[in-house]
C-alpha atoms as a PDB file:
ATOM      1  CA  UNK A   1     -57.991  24.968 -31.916  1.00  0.00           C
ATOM      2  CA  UNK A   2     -58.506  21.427 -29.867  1.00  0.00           C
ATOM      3  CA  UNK A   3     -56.885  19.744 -32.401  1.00  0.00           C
ATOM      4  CA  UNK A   4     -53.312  22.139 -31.626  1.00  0.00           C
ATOM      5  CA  UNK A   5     -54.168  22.005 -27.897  1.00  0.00           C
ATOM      6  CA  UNK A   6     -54.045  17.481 -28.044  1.00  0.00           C
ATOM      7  CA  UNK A   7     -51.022  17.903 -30.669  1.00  0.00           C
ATOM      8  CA  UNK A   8     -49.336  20.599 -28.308  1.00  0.00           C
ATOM      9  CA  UNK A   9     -50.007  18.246 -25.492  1.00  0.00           C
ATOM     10  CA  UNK A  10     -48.676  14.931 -27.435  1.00  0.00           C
ATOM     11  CA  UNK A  11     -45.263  16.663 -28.253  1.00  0.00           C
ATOM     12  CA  UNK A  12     -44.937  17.620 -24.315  1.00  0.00           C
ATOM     13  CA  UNK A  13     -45.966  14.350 -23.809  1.00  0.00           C
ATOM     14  CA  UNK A  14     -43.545  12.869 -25.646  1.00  0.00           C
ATOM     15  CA  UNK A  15     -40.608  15.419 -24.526  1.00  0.00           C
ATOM     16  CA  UNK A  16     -40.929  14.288 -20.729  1.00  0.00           C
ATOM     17  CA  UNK A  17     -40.770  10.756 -21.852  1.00  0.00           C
ATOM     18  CA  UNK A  18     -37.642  10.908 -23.594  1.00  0.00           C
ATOM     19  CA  UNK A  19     -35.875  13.276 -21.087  1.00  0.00           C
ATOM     20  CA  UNK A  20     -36.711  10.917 -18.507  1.00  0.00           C
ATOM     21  CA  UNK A  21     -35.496   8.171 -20.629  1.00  0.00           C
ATOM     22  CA  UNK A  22     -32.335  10.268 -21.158  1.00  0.00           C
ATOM     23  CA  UNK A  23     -31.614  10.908 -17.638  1.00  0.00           C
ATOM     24  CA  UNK A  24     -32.092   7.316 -16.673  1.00  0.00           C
ATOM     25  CA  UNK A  25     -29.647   6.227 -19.010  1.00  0.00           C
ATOM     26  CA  UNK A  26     -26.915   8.906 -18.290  1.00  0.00           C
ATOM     27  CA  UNK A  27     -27.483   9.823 -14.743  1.00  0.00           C
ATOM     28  CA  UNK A  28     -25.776   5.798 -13.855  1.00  0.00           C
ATOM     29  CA  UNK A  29     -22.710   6.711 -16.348  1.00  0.00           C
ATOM     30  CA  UNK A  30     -22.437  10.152 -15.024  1.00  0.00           C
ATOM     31  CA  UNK A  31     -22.296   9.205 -11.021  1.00  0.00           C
ATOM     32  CA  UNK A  32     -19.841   6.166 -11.993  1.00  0.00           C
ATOM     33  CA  UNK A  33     -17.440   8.447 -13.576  1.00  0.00           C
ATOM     34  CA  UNK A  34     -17.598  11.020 -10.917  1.00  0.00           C
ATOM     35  CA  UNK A  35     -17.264   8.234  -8.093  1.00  0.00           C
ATOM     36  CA  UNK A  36     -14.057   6.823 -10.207  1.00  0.00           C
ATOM     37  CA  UNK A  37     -12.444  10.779 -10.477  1.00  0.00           C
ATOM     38  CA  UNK A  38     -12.831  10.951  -6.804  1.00  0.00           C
ATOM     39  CA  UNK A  39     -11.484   7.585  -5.854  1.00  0.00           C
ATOM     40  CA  UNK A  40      -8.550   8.456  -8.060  1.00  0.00           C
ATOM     41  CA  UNK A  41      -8.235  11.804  -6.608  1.00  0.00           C
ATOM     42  CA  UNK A  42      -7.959   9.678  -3.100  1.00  0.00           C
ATOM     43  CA  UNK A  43      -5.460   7.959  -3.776  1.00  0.00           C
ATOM     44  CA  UNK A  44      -3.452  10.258  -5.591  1.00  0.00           C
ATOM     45  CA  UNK A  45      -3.713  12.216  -2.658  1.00  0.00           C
ATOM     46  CA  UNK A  46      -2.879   9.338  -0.402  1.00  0.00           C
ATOM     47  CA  UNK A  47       0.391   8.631  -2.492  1.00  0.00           C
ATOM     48  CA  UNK A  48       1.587  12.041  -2.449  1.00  0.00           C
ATOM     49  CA  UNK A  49       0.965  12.831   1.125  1.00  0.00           C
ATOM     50  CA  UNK A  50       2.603   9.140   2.090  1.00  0.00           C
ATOM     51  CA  UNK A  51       6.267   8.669   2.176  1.00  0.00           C
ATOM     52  CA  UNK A  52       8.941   5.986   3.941  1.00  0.00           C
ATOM     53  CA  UNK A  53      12.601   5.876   4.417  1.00  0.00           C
ATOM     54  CA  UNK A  54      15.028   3.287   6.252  1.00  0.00           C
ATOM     55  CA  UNK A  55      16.278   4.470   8.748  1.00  0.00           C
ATOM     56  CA  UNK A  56      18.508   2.244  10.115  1.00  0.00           C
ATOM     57  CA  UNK A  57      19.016  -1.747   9.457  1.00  0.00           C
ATOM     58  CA  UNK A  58      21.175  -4.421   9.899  1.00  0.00           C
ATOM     59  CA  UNK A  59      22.022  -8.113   8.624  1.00  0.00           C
ATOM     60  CA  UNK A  60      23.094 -11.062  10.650  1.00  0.00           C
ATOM     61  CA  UNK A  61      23.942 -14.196   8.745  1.00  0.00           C
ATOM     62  CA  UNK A  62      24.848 -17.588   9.742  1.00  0.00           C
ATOM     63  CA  UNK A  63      24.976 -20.778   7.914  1.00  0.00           C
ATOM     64  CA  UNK A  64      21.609 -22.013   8.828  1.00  0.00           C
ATOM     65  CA  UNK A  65      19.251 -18.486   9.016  1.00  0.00           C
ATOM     66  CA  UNK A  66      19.586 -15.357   8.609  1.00  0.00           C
ATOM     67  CA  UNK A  67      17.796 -11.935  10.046  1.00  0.00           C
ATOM     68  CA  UNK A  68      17.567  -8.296   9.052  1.00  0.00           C
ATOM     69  CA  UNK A  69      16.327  -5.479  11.454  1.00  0.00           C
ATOM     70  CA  UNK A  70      15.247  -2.759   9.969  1.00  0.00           C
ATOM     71  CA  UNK A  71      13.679   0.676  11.168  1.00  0.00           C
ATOM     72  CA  UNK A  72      11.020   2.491   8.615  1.00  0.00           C
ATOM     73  CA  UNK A  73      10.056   6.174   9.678  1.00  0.00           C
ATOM     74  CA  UNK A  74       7.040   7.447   8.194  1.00  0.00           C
ATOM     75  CA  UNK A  75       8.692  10.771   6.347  1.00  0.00           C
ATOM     76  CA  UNK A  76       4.811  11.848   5.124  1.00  0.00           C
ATOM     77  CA  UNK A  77       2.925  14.099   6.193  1.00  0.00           C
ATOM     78  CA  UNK A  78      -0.528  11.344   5.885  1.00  0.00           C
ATOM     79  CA  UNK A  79      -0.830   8.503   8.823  1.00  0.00           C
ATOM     80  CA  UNK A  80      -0.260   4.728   6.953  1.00  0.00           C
ATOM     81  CA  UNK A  81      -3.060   2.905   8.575  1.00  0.00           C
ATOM     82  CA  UNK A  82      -2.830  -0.298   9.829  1.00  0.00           C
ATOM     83  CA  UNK A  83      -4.374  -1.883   7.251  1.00  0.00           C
ATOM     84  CA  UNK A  84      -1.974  -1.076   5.253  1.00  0.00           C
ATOM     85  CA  UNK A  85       0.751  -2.475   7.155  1.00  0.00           C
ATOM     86  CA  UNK A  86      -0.553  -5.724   7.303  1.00  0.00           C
ATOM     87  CA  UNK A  87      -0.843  -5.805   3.378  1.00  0.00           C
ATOM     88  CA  UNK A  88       3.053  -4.612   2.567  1.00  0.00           C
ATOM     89  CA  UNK A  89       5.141  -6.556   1.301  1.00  0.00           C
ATOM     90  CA  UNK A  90       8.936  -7.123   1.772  1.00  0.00           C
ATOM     91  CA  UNK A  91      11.683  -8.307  -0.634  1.00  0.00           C
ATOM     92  CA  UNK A  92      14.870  -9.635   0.390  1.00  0.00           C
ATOM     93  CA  UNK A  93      17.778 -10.126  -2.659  1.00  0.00           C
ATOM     94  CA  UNK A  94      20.907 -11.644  -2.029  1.00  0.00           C
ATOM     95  CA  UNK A  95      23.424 -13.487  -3.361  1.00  0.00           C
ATOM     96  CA  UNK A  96      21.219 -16.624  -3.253  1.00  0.00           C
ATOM     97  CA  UNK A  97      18.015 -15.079  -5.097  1.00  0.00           C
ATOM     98  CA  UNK A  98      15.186 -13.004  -4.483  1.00  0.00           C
ATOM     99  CA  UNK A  99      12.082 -13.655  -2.390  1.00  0.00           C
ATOM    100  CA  UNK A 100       9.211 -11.956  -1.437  1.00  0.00           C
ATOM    101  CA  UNK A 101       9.036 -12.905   1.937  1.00  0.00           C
ATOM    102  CA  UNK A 102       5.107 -12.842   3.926  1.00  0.00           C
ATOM    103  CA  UNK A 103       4.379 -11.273   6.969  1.00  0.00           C
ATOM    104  CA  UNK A 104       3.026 -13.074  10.223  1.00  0.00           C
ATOM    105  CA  UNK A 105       2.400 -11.831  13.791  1.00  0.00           C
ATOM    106  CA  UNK A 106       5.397 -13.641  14.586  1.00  0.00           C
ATOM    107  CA  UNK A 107       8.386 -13.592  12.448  1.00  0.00           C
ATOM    108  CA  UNK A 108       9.532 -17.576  11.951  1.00  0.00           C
ATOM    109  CA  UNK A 109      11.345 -19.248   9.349  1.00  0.00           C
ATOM    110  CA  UNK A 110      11.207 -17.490   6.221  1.00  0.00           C
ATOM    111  CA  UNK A 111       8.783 -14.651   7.529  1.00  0.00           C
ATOM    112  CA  UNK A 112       8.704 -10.921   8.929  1.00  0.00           C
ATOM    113  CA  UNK A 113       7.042  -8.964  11.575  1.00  0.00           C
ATOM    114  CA  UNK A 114       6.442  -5.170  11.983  1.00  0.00           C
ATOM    115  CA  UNK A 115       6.081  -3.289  15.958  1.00  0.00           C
ATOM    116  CA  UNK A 116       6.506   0.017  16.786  1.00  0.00           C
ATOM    117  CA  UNK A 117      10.220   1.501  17.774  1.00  0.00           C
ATOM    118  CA  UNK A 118       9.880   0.468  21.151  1.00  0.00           C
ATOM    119  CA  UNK A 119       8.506  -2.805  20.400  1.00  0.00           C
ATOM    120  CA  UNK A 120       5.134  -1.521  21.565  1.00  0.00           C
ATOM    121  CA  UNK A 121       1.768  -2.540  18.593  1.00  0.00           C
ATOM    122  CA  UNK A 122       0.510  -0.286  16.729  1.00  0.00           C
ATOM    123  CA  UNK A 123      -3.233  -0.595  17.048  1.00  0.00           C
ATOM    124  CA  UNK A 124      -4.635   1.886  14.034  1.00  0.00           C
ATOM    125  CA  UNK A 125      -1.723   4.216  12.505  1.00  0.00           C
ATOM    126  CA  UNK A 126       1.833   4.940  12.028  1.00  0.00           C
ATOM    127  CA  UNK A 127       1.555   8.605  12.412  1.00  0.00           C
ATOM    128  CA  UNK A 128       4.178  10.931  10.800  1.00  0.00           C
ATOM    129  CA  UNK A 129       7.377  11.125  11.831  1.00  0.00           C
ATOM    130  CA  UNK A 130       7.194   7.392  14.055  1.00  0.00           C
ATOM    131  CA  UNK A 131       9.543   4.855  13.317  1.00  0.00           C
ATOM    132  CA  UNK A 132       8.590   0.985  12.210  1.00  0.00           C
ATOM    133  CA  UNK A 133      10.814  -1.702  12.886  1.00  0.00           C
ATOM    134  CA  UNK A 134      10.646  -4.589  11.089  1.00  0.00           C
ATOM    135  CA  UNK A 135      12.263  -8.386  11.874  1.00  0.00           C
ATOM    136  CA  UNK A 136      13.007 -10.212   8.279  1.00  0.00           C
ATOM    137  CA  UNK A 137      13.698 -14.128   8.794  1.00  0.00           C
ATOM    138  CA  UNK A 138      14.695 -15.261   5.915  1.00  0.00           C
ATOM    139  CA  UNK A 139      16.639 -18.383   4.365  1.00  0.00           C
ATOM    140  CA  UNK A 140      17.677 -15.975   1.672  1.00  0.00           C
ATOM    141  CA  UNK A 141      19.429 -14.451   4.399  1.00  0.00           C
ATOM    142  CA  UNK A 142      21.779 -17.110   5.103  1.00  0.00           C
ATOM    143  CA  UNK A 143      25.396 -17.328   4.643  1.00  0.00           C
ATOM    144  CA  UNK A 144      25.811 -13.392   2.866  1.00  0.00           C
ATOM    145  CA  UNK A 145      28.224 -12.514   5.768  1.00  0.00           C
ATOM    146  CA  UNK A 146      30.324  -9.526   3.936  1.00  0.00           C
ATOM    147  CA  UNK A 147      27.961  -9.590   0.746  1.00  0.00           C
ATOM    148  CA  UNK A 148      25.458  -7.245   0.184  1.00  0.00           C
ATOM    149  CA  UNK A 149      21.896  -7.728   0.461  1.00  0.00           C
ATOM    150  CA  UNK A 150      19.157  -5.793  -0.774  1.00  0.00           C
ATOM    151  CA  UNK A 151      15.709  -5.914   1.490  1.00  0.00           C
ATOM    152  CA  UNK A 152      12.541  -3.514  -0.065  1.00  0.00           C
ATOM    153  CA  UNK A 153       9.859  -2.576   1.545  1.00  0.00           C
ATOM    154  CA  UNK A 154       6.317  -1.439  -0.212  1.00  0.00           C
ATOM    155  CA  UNK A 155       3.103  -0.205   1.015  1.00  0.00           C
ATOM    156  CA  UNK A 156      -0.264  -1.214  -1.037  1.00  0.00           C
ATOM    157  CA  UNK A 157      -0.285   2.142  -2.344  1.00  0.00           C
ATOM    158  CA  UNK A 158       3.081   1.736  -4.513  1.00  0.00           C
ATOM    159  CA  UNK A 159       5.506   3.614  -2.368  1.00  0.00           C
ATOM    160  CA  UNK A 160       8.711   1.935  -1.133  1.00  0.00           C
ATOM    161  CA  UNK A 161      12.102   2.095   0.410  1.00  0.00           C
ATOM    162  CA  UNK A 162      14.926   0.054   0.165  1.00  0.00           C
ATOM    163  CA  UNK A 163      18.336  -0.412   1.891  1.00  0.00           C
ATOM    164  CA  UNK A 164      21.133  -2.618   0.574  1.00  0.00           C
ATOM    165  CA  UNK A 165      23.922  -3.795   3.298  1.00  0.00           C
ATOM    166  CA  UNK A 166      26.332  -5.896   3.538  1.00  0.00           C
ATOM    167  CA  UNK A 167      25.939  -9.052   6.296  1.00  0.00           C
ATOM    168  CA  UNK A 168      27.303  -9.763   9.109  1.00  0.00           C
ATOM    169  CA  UNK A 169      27.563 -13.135  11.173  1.00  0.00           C
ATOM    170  CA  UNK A 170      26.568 -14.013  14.491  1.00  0.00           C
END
């Protein structure tokens, strides 16, 4: 009977040992997967509840620069954080090429800017339903008076607007 008892105990022995070995090798793989489903579900969710539309723009085009103003309401019904703002990017086609064009604080040569409507910062969000408006200085800009020009407009998070319009001159 001692002899089943230190068997008996041997095989329980060994059973703990490999679950534990089992859930230290799976439990990693298992919380990785579930942290990647709910990042995805994030920022599925974020792209679905984000949206952007121009509003409004216009092209003025001389022989030496050129500028676009356009206005970007938020048409979602998520904020689009600052953050995010700061990391979109803008496009400007034309006759002359295409360019990605970077943003700065203040919009110089070859450069864009983003404020609120009123010209007012944002400081954390553009909440639903506010308007963006965005200053585009670009060389590619230059000389399209009565040609069109296309100008894009993407957040980090893959959504995007564009307008195309044709120039005018100063």
């Amino acid at each position: 009977m001692s002899s089943e008892t230190i068997t008996s105990a041997i095989f329980l022995i060994t059973a703990v040992l490999a679950l534990a070995i089992l859930v230290n090798a799976f439990f990693p793989v298992m919380h990785q997967t579930a942290s990647t489903f709910s990042d995805s579900a994030d920022s599925v969710g974020d792209a679905i509840g984000s949206g952007i539309k121009v509003t409004y723009a216009y092209i003025y085009s001389a022989q030496s620069q050129g500028e676009a103003y356009v206005f970007i309401k938020n048409v979602g019904s998520e904020r689009i954080s600052k953050r995010s703002l700061d990391s979109a990017e803008v496009f400007v086609e034309s006759p002359n090429g295409a360019v990605r064009v970077p943003r700065a604080d203040t919009a110089s040569s070859n450069q864009w800017q983003y404020r609120a409507y009123d010209n007012s910062v944002i400081n954390n969000w553009l909440l639903p339903g506010e308007t963006l408006r965005v200053v585009i200085k670009s060389d590619n800009l230059h000389d399209t008076v009565g040609k069109e020009d296309t100008i894009t407009f993407a957040l980090p998070n893959g959504i995007s607007t564009k307008i195309t319009a044709s120039a005018g001159g100063y």
